[in-house]
PDB file of N, CA and C in Angstrom:
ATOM      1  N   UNK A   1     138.567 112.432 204.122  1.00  0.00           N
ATOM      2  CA  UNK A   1     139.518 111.428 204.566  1.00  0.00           C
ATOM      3  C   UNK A   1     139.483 110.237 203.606  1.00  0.00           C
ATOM      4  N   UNK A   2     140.266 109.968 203.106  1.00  0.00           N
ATOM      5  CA  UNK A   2     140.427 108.830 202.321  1.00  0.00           C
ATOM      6  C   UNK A   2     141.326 107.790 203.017  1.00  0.00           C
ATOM      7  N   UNK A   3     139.826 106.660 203.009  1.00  0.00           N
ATOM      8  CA  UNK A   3     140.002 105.470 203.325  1.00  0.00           C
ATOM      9  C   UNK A   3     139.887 103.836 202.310  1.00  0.00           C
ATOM     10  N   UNK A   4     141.521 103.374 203.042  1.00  0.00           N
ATOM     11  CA  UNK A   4     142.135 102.649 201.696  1.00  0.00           C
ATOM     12  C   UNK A   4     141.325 101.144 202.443  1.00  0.00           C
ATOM     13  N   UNK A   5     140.876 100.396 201.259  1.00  0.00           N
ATOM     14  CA  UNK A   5     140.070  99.119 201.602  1.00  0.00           C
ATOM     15  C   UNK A   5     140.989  98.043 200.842  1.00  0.00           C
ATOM     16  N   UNK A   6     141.177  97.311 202.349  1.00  0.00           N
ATOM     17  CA  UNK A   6     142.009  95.826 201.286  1.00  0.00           C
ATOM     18  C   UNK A   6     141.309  94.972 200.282  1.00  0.00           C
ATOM     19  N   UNK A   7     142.219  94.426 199.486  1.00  0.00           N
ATOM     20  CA  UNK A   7     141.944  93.891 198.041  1.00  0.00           C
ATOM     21  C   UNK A   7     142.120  92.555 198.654  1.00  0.00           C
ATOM     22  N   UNK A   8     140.983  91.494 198.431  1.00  0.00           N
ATOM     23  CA  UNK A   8     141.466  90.111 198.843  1.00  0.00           C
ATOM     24  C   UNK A   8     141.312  89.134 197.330  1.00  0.00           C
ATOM     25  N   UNK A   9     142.167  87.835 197.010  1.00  0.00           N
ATOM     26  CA  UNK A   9     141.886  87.314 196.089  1.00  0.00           C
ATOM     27  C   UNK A   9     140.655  86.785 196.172  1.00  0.00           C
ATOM     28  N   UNK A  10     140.021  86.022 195.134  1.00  0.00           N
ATOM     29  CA  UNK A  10     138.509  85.042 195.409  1.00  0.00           C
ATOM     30  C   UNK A  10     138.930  83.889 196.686  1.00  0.00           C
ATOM     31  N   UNK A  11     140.117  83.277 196.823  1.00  0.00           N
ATOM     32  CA  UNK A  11     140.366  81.947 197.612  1.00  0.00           C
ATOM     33  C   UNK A  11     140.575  83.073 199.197  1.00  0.00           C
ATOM     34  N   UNK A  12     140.889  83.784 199.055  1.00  0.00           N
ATOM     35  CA  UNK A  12     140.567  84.537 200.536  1.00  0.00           C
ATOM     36  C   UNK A  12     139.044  84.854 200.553  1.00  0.00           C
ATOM     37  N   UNK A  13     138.941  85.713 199.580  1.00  0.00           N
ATOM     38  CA  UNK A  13     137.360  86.218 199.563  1.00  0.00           C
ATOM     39  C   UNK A  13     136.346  84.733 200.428  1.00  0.00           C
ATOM     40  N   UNK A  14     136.502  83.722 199.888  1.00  0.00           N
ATOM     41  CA  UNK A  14     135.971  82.178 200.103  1.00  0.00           C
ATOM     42  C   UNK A  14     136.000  81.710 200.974  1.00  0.00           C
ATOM     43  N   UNK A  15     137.688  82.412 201.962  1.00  0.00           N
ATOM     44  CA  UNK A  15     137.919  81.942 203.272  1.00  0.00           C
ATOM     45  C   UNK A  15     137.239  82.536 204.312  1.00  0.00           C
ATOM     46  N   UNK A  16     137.589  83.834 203.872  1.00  0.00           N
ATOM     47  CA  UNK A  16     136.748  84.800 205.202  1.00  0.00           C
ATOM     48  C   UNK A  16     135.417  84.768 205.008  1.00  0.00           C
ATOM     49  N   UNK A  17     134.279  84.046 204.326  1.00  0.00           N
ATOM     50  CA  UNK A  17     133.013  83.921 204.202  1.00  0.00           C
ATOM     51  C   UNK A  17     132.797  82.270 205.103  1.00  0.00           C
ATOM     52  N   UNK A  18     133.684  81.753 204.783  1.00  0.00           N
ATOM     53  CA  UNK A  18     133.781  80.606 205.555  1.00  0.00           C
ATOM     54  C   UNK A  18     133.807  81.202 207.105  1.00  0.00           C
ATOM     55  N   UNK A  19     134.663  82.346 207.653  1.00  0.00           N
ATOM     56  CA  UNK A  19     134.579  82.484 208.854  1.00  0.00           C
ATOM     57  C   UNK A  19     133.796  83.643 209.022  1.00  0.00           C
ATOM     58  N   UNK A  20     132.437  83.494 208.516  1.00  0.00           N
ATOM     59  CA  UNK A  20     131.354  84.388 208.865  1.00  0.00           C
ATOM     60  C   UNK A  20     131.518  85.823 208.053  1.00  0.00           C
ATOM     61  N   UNK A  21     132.229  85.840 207.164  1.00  0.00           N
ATOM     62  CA  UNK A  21     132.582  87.386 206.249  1.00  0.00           C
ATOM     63  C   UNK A  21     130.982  86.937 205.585  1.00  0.00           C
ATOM     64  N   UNK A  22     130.409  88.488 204.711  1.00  0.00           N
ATOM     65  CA  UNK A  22     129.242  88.621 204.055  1.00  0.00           C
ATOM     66  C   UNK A  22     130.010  88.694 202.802  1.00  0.00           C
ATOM     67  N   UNK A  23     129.241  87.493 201.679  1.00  0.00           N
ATOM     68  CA  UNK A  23     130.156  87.991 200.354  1.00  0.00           C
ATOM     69  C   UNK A  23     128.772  89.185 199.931  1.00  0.00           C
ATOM     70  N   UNK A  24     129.247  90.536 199.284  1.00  0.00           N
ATOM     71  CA  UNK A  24     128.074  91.386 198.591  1.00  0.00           C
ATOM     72  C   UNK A  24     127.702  91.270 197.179  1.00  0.00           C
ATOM     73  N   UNK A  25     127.470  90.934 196.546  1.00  0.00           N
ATOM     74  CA  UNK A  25     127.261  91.208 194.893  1.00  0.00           C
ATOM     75  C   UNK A  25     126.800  92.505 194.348  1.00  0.00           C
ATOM     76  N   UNK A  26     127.747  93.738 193.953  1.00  0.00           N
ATOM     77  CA  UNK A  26     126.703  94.466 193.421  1.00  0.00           C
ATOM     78  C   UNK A  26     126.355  95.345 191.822  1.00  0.00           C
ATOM     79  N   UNK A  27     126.035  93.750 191.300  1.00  0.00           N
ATOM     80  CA  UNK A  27     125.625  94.278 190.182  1.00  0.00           C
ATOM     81  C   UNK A  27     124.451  93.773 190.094  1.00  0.00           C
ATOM     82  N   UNK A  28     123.955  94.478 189.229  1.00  0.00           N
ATOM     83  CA  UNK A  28     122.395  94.265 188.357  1.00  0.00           C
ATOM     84  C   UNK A  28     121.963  92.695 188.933  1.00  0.00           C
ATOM     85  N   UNK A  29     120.429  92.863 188.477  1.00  0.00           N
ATOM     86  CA  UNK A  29     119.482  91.578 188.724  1.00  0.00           C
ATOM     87  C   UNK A  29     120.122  90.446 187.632  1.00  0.00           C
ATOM     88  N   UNK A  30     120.200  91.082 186.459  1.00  0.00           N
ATOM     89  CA  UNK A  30     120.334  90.322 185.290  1.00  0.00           C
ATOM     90  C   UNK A  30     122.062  89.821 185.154  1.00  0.00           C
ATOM     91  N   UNK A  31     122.314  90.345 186.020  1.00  0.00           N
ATOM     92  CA  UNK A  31     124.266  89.913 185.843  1.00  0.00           C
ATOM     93  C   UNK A  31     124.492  88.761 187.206  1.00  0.00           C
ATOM     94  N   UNK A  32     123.200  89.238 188.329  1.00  0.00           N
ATOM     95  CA  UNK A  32     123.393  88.018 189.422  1.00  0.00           C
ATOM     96  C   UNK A  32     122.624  86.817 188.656  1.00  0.00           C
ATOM     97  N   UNK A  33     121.616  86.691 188.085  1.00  0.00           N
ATOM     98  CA  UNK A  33     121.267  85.698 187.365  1.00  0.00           C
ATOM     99  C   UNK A  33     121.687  84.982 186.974  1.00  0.00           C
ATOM    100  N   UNK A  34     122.821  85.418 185.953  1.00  0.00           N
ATOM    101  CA  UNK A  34     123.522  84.734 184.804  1.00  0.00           C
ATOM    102  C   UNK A  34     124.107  84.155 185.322  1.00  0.00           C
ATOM    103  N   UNK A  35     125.453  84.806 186.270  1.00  0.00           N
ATOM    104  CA  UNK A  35     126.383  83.805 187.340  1.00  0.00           C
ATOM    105  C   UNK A  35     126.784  84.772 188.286  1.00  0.00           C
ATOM    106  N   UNK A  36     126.948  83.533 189.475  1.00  0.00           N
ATOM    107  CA  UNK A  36     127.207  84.894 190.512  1.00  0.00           C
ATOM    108  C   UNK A  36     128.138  83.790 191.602  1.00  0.00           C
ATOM    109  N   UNK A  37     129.130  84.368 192.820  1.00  0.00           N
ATOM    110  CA  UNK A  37     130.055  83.442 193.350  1.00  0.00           C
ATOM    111  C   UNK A  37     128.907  82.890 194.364  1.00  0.00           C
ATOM    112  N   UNK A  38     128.552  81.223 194.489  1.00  0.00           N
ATOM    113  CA  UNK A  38     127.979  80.497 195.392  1.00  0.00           C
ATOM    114  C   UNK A  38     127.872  81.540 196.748  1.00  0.00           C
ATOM    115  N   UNK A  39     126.386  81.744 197.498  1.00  0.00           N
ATOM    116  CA  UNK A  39     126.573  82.518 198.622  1.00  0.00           C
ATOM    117  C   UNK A  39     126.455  83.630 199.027  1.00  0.00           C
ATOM    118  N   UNK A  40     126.926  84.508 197.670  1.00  0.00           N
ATOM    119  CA  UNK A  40     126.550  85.835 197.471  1.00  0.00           C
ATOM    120  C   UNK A  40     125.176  86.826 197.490  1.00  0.00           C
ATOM    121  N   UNK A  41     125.453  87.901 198.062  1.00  0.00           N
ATOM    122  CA  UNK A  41     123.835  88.486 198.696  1.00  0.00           C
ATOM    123  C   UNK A  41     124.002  89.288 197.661  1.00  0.00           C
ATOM    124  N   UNK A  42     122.966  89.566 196.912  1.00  0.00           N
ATOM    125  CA  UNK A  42     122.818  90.289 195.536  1.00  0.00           C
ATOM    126  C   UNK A  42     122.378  91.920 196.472  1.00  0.00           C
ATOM    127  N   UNK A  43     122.983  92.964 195.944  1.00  0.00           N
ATOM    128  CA  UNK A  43     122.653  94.314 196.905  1.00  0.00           C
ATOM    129  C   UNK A  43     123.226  95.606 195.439  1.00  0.00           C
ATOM    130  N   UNK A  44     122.360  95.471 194.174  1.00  0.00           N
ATOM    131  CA  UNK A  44     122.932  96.067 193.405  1.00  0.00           C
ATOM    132  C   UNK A  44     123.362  97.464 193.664  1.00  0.00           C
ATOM    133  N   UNK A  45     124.425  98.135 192.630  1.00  0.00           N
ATOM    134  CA  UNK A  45     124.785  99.117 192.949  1.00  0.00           C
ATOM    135  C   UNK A  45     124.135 100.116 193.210  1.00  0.00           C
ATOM    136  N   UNK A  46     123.055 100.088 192.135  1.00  0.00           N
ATOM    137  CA  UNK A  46     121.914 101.398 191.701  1.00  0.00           C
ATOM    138  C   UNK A  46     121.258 101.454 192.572  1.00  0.00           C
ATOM    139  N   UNK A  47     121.298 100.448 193.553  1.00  0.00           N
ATOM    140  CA  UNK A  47     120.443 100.702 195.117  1.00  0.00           C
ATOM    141  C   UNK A  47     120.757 100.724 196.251  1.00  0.00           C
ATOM    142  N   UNK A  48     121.849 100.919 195.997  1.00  0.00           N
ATOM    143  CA  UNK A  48     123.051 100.879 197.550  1.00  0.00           C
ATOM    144  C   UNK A  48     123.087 101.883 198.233  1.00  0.00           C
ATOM    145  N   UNK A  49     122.751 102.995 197.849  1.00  0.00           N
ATOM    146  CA  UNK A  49     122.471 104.748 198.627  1.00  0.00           C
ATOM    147  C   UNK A  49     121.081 104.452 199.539  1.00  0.00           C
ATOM    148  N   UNK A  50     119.917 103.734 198.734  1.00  0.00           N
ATOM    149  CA  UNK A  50     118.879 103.222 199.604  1.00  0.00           C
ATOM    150  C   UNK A  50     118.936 102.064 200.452  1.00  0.00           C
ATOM    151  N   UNK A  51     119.476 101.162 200.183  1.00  0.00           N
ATOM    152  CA  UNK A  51     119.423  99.681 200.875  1.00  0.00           C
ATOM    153  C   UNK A  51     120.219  99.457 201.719  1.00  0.00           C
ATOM    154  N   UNK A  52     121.997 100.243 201.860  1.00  0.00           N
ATOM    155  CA  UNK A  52     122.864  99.896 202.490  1.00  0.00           C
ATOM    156  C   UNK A  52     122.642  99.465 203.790  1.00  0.00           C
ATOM    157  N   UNK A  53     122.105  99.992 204.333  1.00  0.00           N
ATOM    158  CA  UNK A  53     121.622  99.706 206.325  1.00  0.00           C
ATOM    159  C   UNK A  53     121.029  98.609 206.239  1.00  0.00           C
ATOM    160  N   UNK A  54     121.031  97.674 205.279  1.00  0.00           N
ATOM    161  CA  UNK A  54     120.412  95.903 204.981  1.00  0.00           C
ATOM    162  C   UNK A  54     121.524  95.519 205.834  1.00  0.00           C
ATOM    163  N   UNK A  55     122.764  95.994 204.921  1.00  0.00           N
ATOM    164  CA  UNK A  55     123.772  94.889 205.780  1.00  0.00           C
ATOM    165  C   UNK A  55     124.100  95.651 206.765  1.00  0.00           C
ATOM    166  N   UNK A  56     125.063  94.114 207.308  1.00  0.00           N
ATOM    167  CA  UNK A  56     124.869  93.889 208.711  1.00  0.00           C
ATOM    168  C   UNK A  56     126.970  94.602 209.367  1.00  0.00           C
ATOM    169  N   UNK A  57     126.108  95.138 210.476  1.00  0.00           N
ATOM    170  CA  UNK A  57     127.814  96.203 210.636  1.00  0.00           C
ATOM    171  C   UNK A  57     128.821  95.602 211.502  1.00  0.00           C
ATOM    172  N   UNK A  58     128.690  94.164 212.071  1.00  0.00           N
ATOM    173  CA  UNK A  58     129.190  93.793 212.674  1.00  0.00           C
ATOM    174  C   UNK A  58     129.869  92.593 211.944  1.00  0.00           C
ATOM    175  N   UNK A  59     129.498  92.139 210.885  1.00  0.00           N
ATOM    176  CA  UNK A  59     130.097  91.546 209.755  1.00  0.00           C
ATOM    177  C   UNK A  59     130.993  91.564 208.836  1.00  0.00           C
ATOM    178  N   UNK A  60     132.262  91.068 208.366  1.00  0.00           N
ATOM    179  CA  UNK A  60     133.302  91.609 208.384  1.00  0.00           C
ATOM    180  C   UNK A  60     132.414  91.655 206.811  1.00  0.00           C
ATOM    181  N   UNK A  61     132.017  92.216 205.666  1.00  0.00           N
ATOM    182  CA  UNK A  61     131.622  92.396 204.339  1.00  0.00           C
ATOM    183  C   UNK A  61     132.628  92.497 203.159  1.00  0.00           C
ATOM    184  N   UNK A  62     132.397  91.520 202.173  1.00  0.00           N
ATOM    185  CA  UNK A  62     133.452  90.953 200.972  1.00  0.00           C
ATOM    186  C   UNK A  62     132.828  91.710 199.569  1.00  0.00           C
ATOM    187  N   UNK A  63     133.118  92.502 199.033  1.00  0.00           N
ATOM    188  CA  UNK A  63     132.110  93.352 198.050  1.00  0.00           C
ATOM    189  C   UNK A  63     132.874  92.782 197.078  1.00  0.00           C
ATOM    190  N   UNK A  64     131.667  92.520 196.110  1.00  0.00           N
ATOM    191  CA  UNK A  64     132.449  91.291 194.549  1.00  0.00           C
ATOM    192  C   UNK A  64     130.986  92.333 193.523  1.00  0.00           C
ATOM    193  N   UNK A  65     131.488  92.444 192.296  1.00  0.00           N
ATOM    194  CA  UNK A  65     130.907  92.714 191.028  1.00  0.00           C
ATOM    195  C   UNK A  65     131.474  92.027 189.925  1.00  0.00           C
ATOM    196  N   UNK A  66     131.533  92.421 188.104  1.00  0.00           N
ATOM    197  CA  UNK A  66     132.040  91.366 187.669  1.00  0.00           C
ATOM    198  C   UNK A  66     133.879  91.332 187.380  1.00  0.00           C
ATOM    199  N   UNK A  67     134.623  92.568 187.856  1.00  0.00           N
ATOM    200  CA  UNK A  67     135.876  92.648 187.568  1.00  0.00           C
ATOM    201  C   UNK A  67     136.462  93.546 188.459  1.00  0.00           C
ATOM    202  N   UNK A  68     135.785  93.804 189.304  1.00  0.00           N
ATOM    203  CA  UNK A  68     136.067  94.732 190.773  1.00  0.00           C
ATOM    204  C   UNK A  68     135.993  96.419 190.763  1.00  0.00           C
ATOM    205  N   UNK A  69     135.953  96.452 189.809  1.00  0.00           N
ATOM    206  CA  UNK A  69     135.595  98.462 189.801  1.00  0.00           C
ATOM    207  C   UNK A  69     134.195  98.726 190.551  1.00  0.00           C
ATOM    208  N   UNK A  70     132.996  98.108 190.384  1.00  0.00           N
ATOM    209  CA  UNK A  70     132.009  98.607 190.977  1.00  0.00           C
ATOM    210  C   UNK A  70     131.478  98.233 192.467  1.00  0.00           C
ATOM    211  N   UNK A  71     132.462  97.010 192.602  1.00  0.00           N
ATOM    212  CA  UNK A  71     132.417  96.952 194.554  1.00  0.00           C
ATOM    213  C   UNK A  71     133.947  97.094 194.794  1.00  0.00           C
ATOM    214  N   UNK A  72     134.585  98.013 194.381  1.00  0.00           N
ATOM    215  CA  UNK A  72     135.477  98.610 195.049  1.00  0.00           C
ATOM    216  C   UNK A  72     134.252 100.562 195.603  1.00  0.00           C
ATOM    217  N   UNK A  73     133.851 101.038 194.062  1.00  0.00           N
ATOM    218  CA  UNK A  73     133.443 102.248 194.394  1.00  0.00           C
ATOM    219  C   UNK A  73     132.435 101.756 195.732  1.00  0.00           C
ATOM    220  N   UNK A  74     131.164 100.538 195.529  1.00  0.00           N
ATOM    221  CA  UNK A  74     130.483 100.257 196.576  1.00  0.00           C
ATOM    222  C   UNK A  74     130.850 100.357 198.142  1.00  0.00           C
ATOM    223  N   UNK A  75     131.990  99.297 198.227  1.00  0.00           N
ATOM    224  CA  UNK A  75     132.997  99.352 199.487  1.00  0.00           C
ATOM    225  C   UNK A  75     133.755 100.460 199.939  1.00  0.00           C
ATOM    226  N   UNK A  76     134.070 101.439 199.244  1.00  0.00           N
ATOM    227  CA  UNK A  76     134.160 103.002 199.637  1.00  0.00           C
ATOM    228  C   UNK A  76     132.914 103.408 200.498  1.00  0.00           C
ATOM    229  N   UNK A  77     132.078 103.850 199.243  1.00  0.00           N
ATOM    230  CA  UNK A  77     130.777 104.302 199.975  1.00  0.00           C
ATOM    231  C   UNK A  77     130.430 103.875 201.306  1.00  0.00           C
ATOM    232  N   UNK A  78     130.517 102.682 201.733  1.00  0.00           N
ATOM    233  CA  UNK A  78     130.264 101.917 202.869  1.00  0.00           C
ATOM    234  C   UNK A  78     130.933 102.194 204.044  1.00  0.00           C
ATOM    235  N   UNK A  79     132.076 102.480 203.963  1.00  0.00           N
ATOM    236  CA  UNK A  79     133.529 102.895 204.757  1.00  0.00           C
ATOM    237  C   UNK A  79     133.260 104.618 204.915  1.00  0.00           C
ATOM    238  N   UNK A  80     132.830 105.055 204.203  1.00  0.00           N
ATOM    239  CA  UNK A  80     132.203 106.461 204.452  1.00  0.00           C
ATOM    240  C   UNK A  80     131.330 106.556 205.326  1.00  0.00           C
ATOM    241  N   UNK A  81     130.067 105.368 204.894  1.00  0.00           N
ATOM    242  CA  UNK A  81     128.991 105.505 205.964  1.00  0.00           C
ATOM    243  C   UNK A  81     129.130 104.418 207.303  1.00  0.00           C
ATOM    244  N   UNK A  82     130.202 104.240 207.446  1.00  0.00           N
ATOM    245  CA  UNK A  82     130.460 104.064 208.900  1.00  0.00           C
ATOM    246  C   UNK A  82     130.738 102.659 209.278  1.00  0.00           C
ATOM    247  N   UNK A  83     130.580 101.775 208.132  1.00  0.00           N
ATOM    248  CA  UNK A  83     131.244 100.481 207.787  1.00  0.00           C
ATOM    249  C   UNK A  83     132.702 100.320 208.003  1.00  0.00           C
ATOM    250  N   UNK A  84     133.379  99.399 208.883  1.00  0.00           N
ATOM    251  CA  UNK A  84     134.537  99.314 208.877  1.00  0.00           C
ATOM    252  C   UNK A  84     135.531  97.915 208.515  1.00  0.00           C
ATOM    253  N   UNK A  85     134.926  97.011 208.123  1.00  0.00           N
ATOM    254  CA  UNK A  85     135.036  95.996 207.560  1.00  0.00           C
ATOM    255  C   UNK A  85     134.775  95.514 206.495  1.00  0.00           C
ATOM    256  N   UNK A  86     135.337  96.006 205.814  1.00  0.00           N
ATOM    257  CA  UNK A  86     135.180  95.824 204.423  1.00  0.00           C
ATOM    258  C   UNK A  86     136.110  95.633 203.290  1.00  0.00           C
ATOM    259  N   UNK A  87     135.978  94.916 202.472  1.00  0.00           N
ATOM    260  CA  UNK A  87     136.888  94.409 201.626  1.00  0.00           C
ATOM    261  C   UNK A  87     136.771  94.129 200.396  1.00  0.00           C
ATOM    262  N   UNK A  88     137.599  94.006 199.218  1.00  0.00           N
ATOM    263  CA  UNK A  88     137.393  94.194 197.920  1.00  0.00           C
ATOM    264  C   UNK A  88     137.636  92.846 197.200  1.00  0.00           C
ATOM    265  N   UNK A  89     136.796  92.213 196.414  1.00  0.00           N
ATOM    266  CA  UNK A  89     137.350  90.946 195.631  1.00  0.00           C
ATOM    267  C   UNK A  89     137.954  91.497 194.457  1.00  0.00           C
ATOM    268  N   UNK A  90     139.041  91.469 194.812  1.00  0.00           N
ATOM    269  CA  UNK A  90     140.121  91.773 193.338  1.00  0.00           C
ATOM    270  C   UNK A  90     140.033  90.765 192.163  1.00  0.00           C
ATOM    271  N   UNK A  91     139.315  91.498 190.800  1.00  0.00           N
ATOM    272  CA  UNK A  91     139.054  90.558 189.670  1.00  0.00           C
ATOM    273  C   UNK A  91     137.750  90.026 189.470  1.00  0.00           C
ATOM    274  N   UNK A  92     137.124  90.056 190.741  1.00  0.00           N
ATOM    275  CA  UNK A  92     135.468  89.992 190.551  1.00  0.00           C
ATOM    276  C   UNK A  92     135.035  88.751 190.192  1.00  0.00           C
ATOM    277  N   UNK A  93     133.646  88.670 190.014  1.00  0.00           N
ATOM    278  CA  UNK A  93     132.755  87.405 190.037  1.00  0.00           C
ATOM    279  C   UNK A  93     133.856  86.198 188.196  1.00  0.00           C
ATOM    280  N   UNK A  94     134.505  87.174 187.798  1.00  0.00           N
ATOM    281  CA  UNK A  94     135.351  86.404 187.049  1.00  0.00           C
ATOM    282  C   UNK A  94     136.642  85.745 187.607  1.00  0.00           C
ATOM    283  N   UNK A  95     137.281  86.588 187.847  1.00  0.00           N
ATOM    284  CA  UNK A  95     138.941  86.018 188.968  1.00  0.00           C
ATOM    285  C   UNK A  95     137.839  84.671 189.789  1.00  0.00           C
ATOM    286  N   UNK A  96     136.894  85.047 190.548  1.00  0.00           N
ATOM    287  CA  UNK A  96     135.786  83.707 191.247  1.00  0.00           C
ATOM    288  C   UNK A  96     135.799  82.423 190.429  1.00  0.00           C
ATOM    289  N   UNK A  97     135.256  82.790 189.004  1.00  0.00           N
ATOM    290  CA  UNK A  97     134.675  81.685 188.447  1.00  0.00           C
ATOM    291  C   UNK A  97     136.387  81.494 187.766  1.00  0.00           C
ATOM    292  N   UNK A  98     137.024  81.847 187.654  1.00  0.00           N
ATOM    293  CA  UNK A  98     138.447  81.107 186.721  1.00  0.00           C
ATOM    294  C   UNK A  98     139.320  80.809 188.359  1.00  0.00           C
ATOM    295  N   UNK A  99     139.099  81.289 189.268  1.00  0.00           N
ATOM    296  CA  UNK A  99     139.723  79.959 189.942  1.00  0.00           C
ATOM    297  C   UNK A  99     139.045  78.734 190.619  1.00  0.00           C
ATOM    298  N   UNK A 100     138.182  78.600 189.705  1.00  0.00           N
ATOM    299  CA  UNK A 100     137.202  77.083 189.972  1.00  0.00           C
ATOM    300  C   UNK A 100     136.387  77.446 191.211  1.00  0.00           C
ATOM    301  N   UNK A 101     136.426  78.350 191.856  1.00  0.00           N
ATOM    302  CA  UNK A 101     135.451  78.499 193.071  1.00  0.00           C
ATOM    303  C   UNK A 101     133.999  78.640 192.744  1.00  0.00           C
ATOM    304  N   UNK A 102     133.310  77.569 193.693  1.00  0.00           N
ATOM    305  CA  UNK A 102     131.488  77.499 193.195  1.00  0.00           C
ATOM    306  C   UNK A 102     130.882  78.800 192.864  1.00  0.00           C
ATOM    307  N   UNK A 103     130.408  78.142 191.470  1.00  0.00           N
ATOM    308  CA  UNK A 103     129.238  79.492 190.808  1.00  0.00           C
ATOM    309  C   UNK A 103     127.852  79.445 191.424  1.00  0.00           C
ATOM    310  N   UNK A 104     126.736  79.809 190.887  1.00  0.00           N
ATOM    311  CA  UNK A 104     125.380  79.701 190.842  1.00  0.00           C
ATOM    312  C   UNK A 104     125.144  80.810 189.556  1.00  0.00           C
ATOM    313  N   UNK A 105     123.774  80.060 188.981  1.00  0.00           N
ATOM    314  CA  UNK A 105     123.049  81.015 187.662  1.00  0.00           C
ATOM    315  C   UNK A 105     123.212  79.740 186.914  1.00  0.00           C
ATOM    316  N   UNK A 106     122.418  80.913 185.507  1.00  0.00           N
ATOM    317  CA  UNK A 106     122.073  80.448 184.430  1.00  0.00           C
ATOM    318  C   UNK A 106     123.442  79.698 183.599  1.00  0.00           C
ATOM    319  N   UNK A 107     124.572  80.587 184.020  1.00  0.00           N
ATOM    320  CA  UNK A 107     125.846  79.833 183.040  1.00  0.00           C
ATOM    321  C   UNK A 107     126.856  78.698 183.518  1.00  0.00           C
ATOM    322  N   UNK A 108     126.543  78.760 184.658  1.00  0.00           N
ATOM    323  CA  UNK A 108     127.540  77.942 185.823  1.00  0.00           C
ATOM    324  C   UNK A 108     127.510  76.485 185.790  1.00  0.00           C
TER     325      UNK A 108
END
């Protein structure tokens, strides 16, 4: 069954974290370091088959990486395993940082 997950911009992504959404991050240690969107729960990809049952299922969940291909595949996976709230930051921790929305890291 293929299940389609909405695409939100960063200024939605920002809103629905404001009303209790989980933003996810899932890339590498060394890519949340550098910069990552203010707020964001670092849950890299390479460990998401093990860790997923971290997050929380009653939470509506905002999946961000750095240009959206790898928390779109993430946010699939999730929606497979029984996640139903879930959503895609279209453009990623970049579309974030170029529409002025708070960073954190080393470059920010």
């Amino acid at each position: 069954m293929l299940l389609l997950m909405e695409e939100v911009t960063p200024q939605e992504g920002q809103q629905r974290m404001q009303q209790g959404a989980l933003l996810v991050d899932v890339r590498e240690q060394s890519e949340y370091d550098d910069l990552h969107a203010e707020g964001a729960t670092l849950l890299p990809l390479s460990e998401l088959e093990s860790r997923f049952s971290e997050l929380p299922t009653d939470k509506e969940l905002v999946m961000i990486c750095r240009s959206g291909a790898r928390s779109k595949q993430a946010g699939e996976y999730l929606m497979q395993n029984g996640y139903s709230k879930v959503v895609n930051l279209g453009g990623g921790t970049m579309a974030w940082a170029e529409a002025g929305l708070p960073t954190e890291g080393e470059s920010s």
